[in-house]
Protein backbone atom coordinates (compact mmCIF):
# COMPACT_ATOMS: atom_id res chain seq x y z
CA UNK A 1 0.00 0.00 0.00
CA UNK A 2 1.35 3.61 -0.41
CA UNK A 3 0.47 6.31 1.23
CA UNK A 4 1.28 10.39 0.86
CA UNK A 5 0.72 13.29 3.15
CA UNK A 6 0.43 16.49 1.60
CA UNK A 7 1.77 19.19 4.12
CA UNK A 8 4.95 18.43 5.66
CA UNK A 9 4.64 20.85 8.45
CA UNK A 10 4.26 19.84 12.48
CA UNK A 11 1.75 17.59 11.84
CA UNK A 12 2.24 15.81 8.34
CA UNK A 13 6.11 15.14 9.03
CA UNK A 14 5.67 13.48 12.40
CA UNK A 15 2.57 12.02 11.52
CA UNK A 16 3.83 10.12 8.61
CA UNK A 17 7.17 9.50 10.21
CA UNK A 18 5.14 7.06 13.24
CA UNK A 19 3.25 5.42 10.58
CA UNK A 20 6.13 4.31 8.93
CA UNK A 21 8.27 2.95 11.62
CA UNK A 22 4.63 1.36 12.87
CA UNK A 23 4.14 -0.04 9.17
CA UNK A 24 6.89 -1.11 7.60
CA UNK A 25 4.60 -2.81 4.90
CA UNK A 26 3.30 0.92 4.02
CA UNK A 27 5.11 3.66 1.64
CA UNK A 28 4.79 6.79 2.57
CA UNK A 29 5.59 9.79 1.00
CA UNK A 30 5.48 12.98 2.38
CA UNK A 31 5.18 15.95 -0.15
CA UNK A 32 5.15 20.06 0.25
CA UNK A 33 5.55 22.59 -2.08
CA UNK A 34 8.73 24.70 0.37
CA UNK A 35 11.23 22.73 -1.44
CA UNK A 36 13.73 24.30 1.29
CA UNK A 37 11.40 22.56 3.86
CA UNK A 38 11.46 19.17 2.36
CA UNK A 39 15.44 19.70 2.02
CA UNK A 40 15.52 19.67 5.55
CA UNK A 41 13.18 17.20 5.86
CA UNK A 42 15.67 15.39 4.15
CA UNK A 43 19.01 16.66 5.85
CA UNK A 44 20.19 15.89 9.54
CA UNK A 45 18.79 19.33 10.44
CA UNK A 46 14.86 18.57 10.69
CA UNK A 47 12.36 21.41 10.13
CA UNK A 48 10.28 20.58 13.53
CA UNK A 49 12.08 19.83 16.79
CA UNK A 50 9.89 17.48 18.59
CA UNK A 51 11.70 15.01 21.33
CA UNK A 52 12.35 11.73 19.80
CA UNK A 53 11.20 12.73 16.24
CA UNK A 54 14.87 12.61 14.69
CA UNK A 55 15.50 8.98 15.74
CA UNK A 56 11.75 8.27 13.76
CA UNK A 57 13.00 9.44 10.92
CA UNK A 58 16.35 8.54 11.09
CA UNK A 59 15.45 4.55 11.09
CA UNK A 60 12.39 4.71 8.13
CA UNK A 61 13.67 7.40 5.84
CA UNK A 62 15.12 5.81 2.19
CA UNK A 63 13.53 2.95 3.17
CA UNK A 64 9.80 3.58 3.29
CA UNK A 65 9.53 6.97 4.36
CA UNK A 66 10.58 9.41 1.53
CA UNK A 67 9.83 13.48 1.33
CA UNK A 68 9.68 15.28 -1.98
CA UNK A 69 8.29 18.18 -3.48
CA UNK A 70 7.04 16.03 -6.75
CA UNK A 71 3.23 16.63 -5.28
CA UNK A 72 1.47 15.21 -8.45
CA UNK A 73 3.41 11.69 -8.50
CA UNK A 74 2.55 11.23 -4.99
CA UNK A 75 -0.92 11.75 -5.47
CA UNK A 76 -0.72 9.36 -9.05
CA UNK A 77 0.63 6.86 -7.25
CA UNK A 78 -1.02 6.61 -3.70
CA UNK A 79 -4.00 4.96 -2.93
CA UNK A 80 -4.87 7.14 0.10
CA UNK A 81 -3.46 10.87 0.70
CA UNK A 82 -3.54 12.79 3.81
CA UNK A 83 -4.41 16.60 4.08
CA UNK A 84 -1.90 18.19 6.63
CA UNK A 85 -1.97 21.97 5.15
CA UNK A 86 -1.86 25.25 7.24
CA UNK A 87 -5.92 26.06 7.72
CA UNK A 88 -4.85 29.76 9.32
CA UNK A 89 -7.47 32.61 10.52
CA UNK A 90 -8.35 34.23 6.98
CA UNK A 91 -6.92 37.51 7.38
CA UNK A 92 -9.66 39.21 4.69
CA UNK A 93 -13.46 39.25 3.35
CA UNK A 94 -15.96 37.91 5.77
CA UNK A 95 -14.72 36.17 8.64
CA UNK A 96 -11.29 37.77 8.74
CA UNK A 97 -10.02 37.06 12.36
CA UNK A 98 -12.19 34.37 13.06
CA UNK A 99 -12.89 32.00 10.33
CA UNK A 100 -10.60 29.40 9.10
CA UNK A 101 -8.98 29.98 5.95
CA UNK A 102 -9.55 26.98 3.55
CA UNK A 103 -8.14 28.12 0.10
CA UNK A 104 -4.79 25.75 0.77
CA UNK A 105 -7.27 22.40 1.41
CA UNK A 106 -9.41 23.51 -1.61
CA UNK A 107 -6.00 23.93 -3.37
CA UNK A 108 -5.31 20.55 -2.56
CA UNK A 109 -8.58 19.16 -3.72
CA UNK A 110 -8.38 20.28 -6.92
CA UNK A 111 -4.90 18.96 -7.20
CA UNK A 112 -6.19 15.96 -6.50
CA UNK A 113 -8.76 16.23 -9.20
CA UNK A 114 -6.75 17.22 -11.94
CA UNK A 115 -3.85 14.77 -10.99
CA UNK A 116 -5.72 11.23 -9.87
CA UNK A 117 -6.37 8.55 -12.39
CA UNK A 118 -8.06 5.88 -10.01
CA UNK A 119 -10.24 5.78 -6.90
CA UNK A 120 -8.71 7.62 -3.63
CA UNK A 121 -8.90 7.87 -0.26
CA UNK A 122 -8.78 11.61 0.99
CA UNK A 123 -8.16 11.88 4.79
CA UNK A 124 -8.60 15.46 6.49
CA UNK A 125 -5.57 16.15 9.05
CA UNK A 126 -5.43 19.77 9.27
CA UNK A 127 -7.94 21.06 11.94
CA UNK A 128 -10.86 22.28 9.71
CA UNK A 129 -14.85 23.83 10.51
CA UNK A 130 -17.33 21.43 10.64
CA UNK A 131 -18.87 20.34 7.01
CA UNK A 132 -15.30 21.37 5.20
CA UNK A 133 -15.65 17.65 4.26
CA UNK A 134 -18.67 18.56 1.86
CA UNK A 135 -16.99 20.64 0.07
CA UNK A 136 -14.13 18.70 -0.55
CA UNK A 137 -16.19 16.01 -1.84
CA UNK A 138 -18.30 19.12 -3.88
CA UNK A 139 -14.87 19.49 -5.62
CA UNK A 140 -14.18 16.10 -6.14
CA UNK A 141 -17.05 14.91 -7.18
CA UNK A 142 -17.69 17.33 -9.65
CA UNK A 143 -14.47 16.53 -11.09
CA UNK A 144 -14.72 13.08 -10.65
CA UNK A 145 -14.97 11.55 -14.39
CA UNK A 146 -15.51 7.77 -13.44
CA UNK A 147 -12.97 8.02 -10.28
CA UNK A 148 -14.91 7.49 -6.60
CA UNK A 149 -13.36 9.81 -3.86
CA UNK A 150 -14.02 8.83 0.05
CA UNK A 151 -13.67 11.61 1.88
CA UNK A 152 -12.49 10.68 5.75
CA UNK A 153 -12.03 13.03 8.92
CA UNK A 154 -9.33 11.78 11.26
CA UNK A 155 -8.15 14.75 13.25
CA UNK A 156 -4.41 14.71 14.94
CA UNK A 157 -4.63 15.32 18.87
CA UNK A 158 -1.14 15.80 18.97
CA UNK A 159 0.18 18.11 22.03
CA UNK A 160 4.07 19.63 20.75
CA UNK A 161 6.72 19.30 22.61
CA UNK A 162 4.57 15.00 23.21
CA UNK A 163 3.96 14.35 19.61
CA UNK A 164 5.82 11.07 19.29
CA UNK A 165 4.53 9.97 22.46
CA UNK A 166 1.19 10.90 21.66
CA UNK A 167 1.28 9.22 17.94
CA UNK A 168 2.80 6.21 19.82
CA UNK A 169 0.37 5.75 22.17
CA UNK A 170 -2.84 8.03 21.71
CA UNK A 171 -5.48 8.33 24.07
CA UNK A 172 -8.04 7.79 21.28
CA UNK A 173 -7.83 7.47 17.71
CA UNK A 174 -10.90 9.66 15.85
CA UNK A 175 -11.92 8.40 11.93
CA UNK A 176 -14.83 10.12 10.69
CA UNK A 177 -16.93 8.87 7.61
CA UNK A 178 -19.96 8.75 5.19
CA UNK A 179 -22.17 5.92 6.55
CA UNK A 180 -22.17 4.44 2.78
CA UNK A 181 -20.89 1.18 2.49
CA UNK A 182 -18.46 2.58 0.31
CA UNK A 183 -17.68 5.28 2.81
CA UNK A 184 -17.28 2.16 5.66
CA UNK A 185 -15.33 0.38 3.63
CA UNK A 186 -12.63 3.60 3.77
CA UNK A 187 -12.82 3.41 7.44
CA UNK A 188 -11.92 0.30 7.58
CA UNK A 189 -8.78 0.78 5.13
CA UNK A 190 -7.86 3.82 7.50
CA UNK A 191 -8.49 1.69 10.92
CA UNK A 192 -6.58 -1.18 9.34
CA UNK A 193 -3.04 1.15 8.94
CA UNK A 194 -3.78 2.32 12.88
CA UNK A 195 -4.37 -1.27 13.90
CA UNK A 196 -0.79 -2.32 13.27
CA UNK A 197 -0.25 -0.45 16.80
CA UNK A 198 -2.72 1.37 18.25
CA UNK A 199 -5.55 -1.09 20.45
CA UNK A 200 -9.05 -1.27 18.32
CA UNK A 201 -10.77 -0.10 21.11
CA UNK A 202 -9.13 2.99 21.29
CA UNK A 203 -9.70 3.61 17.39
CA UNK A 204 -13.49 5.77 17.83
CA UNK A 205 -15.29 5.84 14.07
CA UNK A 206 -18.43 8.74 13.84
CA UNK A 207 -19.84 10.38 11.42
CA UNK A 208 -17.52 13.18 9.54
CA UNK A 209 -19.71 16.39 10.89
CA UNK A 210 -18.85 14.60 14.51
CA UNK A 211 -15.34 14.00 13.77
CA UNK A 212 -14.67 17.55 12.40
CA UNK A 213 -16.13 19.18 15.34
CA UNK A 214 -14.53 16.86 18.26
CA UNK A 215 -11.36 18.16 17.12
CA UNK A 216 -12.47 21.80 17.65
CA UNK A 217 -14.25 21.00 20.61
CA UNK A 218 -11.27 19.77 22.34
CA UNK A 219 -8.87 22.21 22.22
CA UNK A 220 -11.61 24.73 23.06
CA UNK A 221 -12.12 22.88 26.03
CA UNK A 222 -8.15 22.52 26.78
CA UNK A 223 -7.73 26.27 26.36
CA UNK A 224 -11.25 27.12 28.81
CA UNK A 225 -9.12 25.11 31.59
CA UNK A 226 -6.33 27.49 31.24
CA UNK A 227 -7.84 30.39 30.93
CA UNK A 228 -10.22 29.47 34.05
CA UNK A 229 -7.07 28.96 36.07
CA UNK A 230 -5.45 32.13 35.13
CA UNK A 231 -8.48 33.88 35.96
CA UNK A 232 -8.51 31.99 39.41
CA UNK A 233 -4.52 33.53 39.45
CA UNK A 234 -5.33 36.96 39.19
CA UNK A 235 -7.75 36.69 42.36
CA UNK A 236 -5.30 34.91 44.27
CA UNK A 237 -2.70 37.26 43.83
CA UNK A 238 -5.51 39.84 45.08
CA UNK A 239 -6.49 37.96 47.98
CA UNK A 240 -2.80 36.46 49.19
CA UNK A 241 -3.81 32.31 47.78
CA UNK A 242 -1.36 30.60 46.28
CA UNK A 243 -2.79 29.36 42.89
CA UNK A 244 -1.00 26.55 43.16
CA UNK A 245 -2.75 25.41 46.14
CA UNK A 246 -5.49 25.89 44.80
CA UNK A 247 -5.08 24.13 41.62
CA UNK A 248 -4.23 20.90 43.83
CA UNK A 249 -7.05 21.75 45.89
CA UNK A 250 -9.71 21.82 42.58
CA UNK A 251 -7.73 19.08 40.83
CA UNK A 252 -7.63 16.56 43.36
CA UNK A 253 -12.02 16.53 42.45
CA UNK A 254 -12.10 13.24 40.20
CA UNK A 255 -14.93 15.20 38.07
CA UNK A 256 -12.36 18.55 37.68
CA UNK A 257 -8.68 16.58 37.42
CA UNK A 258 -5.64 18.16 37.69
CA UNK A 259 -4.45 18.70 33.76
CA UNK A 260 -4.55 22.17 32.29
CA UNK A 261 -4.36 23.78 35.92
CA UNK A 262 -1.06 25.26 35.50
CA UNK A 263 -1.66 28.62 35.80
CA UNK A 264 0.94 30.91 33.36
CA UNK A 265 1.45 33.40 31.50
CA UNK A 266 -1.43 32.25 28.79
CA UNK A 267 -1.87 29.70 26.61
CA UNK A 268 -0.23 29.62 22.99
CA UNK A 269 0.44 27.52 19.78
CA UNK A 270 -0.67 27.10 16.46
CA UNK A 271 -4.53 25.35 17.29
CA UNK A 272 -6.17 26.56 20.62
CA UNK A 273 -6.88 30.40 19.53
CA UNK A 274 -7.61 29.62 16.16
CA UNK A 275 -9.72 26.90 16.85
CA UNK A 276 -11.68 28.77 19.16
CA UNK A 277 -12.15 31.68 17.16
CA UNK A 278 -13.56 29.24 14.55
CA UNK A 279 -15.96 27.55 16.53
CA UNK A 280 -17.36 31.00 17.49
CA UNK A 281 -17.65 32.33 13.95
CA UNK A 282 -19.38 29.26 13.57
CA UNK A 283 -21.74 29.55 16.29
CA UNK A 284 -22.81 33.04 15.34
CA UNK A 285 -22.72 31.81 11.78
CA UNK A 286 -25.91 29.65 13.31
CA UNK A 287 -27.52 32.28 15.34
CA UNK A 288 -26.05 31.06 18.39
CA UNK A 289 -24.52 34.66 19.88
CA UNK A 290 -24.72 33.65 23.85
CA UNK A 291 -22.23 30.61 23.21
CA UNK A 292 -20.00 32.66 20.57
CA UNK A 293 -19.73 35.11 23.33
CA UNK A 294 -18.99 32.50 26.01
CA UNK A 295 -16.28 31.19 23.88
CA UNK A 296 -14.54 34.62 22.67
CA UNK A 297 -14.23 34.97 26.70
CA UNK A 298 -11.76 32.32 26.89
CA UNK A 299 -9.44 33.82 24.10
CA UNK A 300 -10.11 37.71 26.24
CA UNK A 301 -9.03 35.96 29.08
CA UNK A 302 -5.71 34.95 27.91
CA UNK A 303 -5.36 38.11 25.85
CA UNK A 304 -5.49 39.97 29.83
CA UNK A 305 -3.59 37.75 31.41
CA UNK A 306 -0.44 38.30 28.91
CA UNK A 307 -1.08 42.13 29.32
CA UNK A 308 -1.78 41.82 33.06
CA UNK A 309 2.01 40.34 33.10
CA UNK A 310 3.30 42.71 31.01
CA UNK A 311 1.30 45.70 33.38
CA UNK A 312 2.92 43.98 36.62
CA UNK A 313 6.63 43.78 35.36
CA UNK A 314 5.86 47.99 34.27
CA UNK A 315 4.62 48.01 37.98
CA UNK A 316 7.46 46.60 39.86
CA UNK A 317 10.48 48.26 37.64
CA UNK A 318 8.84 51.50 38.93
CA UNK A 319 6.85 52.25 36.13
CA UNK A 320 9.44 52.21 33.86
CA UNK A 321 11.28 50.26 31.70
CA UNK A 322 12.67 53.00 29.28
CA UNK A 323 16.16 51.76 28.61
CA UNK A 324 16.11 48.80 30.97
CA UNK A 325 17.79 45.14 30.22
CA UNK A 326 15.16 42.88 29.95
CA UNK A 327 15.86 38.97 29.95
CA UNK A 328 13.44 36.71 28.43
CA UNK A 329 14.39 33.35 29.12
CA UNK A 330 11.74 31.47 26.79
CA UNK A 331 10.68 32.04 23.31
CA UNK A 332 9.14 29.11 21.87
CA UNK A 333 5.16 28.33 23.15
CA UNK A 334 5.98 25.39 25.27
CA UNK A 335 8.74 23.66 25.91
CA UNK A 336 10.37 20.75 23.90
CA UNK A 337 9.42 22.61 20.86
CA UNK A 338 10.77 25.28 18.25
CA UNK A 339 7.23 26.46 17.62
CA UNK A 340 6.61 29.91 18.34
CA UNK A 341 3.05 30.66 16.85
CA UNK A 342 0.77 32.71 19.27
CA UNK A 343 3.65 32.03 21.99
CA UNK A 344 2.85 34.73 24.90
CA UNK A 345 6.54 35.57 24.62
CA UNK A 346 5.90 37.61 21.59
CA UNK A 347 3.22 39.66 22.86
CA UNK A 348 5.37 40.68 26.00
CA UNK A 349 8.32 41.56 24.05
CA UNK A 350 6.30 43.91 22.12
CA UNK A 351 4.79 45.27 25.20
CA UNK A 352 8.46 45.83 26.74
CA UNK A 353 9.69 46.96 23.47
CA UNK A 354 6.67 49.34 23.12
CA UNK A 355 8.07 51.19 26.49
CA UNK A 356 11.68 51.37 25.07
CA UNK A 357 13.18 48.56 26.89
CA UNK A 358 16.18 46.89 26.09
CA UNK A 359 15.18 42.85 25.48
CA UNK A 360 17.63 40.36 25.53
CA UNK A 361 16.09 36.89 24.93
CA UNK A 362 16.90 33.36 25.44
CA UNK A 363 15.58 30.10 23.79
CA UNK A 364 17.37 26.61 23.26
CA UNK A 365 15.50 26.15 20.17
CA UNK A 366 14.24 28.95 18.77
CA UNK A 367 16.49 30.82 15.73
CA UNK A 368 17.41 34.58 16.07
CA UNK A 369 15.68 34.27 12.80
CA UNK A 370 12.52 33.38 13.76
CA UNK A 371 12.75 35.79 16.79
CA UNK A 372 13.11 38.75 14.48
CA UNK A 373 10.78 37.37 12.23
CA UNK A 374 8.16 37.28 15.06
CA UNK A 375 8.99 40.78 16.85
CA UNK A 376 9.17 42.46 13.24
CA UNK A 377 12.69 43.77 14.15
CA UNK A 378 15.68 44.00 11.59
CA UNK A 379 18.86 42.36 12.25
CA UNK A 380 20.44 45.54 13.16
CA UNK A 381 17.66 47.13 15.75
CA UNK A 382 19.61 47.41 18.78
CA UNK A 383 17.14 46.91 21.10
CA UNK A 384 16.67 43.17 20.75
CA UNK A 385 19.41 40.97 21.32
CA UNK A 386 20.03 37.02 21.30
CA UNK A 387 21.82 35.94 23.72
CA UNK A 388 23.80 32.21 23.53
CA UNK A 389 22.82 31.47 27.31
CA UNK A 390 20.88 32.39 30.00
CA UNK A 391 24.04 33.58 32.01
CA UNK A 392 24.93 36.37 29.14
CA UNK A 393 21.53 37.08 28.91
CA UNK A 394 21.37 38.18 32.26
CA UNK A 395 24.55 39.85 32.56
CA UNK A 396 23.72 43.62 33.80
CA UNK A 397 20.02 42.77 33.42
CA UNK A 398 17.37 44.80 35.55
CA UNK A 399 14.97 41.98 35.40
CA UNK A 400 14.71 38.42 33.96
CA UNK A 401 11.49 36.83 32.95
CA UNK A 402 10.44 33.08 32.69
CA UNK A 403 8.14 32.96 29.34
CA UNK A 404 8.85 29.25 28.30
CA UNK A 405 8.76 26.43 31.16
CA UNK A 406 12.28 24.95 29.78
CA UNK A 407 13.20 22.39 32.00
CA UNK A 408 16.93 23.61 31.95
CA UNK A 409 15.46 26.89 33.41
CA UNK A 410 15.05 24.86 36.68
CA UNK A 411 18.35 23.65 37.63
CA UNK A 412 20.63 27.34 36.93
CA UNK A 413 22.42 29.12 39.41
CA UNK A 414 20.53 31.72 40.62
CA UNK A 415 23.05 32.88 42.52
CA UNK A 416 25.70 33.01 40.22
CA UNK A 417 22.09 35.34 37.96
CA UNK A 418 21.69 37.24 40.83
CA UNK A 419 25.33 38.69 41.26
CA UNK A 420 25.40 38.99 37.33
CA UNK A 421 22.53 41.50 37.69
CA UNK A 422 21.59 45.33 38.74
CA UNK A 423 19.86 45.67 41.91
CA UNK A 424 17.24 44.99 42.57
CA UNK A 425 17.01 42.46 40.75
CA UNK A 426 13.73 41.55 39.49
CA UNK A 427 12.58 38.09 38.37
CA UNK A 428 9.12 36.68 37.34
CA UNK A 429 8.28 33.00 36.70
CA UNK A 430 5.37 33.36 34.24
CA UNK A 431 5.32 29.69 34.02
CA UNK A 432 5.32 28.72 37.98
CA UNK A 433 8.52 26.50 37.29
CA UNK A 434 10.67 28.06 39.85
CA UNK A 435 11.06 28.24 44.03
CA UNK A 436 9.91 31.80 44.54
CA UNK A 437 10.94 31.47 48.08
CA UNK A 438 14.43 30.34 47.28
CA UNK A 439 14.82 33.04 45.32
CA UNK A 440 13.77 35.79 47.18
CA UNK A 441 16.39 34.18 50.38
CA UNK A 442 19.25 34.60 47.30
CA UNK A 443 18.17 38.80 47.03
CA UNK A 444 15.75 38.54 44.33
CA UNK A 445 12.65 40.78 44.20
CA UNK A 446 10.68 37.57 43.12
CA UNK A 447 7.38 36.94 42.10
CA UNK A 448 4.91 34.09 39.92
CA UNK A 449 1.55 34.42 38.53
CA UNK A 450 -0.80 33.69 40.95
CA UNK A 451 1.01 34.20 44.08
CA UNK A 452 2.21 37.03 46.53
């Protein structure tokens, strides 16, 4: 059987990469039209850092897992083809901000139209509206000249920095399809590749409508449990709780649970602000304004809480920053990844940047490239610098700020930062990662989100 992904981005390559070491039996071929992307797909210097993805690819690739940019003989030859292409907020017309931007899948589709010469199984990845099935099969069916298109939903629950782990052993497996026979009998093709590792009870088939929205649902829920915590933060630093404390507290309730109570600095990635900002276009595309607005409150909540942290570092440099050395130590969303999409770093750079500070920045993973890139600065503006390690970032520093929950970031010596830096020196774990107490016995003016 052979197999091709088109989309070789943080989904596609890793994706593909587990279901080749899983089936060795299966060619798979993933293709993208970045050339320079597939050259690195291709090189020792992968595109995505993800823990444990470079051994993956390492064992299967030139032996059945192959990238190329030759999208049309990858869709000739494959018998199924996976959809993995960027579905970003459309930035004009109707919607803009909100709605998903689908001209990439349709792209696709019509590729696949023009380019197939038998039957094929289409399989959505990319995180998509409800019903962007039906249009896909509008496309191909109206195109179809004696070919039969399936059209299959099977949504990636992948968290970065876990994706390996996560592909390896998934909590659930979601396949969405038409309840045809012919549409059952793609299911089954698509179960069969994920039964080669993954239990059959833990491989869910619905309908396609079901299996497009579960995947939006999801990460709207995800985000609503940070951005409930984080509003729980702000009160306890108010009142003199420890959020912490009462996370445990909450999450020790067998109906609540204890994931997604880390209270921080607000949520970020590619998925859980776009996602939600679809599923409320598409609830006020129905008439349904109450839960559009009850949604849109959990992306307003994390909007305050990043300029909340941004007012209280303002607050405690004594309402200044003009000039200061600022040390972000974090870049990247999350840790154990390069990805820096919607990362809450961003937005507080610009804030500090916005007040004339100096910002000196830190990230194992992240390029000065994509730093720039993010903060719209030119290699030669002076007042962002990359620094090589979190010691010469804080050297002469008025302040240093946690941003990414690097492990790494746990085990420095603070008091080796602390003598590096002007008094007093400020620090502020926006990732509740450190020992604020420990700290503030070194000298530090130390505080975390959510606690006093």
């Amino acid at each position: 059987m052979k197999v091709c992904c088109i989309g070789a981005g943080y989904v596609g390559g890793p994706t593909m990469a587990v279901i080749a070491q899983k089936c060795p039996h299966i060619e798979v071929t993933v293709v993208d039209i970045n050339q320079e992307r597939i050259a690195e797909w291709n090189s020792d210097h992968l595109p995505v850092y993800e823990p444990g993805l470079d051994a993956v690819v390492q064992e299967c690739r030139g032996k059945n897992l192959f990238f190329s940019s030759d999208v049309d003989k990858a869709i000739l030859e494959s018998e199924m083809i996976f959809l993995a292409v960027n579905t970003p907020t459309k930035t004009y017309g109707i919607g803009a901000g909100r709605a998903a931007d689908l001209r990439y899948v349709e792209n696709c589709a019509r590729q696949i139209a023009k380019v197939a010469q038998g039957d094929k199984i289409v399989v959505e990845k990319s995180t998509l509206p409800v019903r962007t099935a039906e249009s896909i099969k509008h496309i191909l069916t109206a195109n179809s000249q004696g070919r039969n298109f399936q059209i299959l939903s099977n949504p990636e629950f992948l968290a970065e920095g876990t994706a390996i782990q996560d592909l390896e052993s998934p909590d659930r497996v979601l396949i969405g399809g038409d309840p045809t026979k012919e549409g059952q009998v793609a299911v089954d093709q698509l179960v069969s590749i994920y039964e080669n590792w993954v239990p059959r009870e833990k491989i869910i088939t619905t309908n396609i409508w079901s299996s497009e929205l579960s995947k939006l649902t999801a990460n709207a829920f995800l985000a609503q449990r940070i951005s409930s915590i984080n509003a729980i933060s702000a009160l306890c630093e108010a009142t003199g709780a420890n959020v912490d404390e009462v996370a445990h507290a909450i999450g020790t309730d067998e109906r609540i649970g204890p994931k997604f109570l880390k209270a921080s600095v607000g949520f970020g990635g590619s998925c859980f602000k776009k996602d939600i900002l679809n599923l409320a276009y598409m609830c006020e595309h129905f008439g349904l304004k109450e839960v559009a607005d009850y949604w849109n409150s959990v992306i307003e909540m994390n909007d305050y809480q990043k300029k909340r942290f941004s007012a209280n570092v303002l607050s405690h440099l004594f309402n200044t920053v003009s000039h200061k050395k600022i040390a972000l130590y974090g870049f990247a969303f999350k840790k154990d990844t390069n990805d820096t999409r919607e990362s809450a770093a961003i937005s507080i750079a610009s804030d500090l940047l916005a007040e004339s500070a100096n910002v000196t920045i830190f990230d194992p993973k992240v390029s000065e490239e994509q730093i720039r890139k993010d903060l719209h600065v030119s290699d030669d503006n002076q007042k962002v610098s990359i620094a090589k390690d979190p010691y010469e970032a804080a050297e002469e520093a008025d302040a240093i700020l946690i941003l990414t929950e690097w492990d790494m970031f746990k085990t420095l010596d603070f008091t080796k930062i602390y003598e590096m830096m002007r008094k007093p020196a400020f620090i502020y774990d926006g990732r509740n990662i450190l020992d604020i107490e420990a700290l503030r016995k070194i000298g530090f003016d130390a505080q975390s989100i959510g606690r006093t």
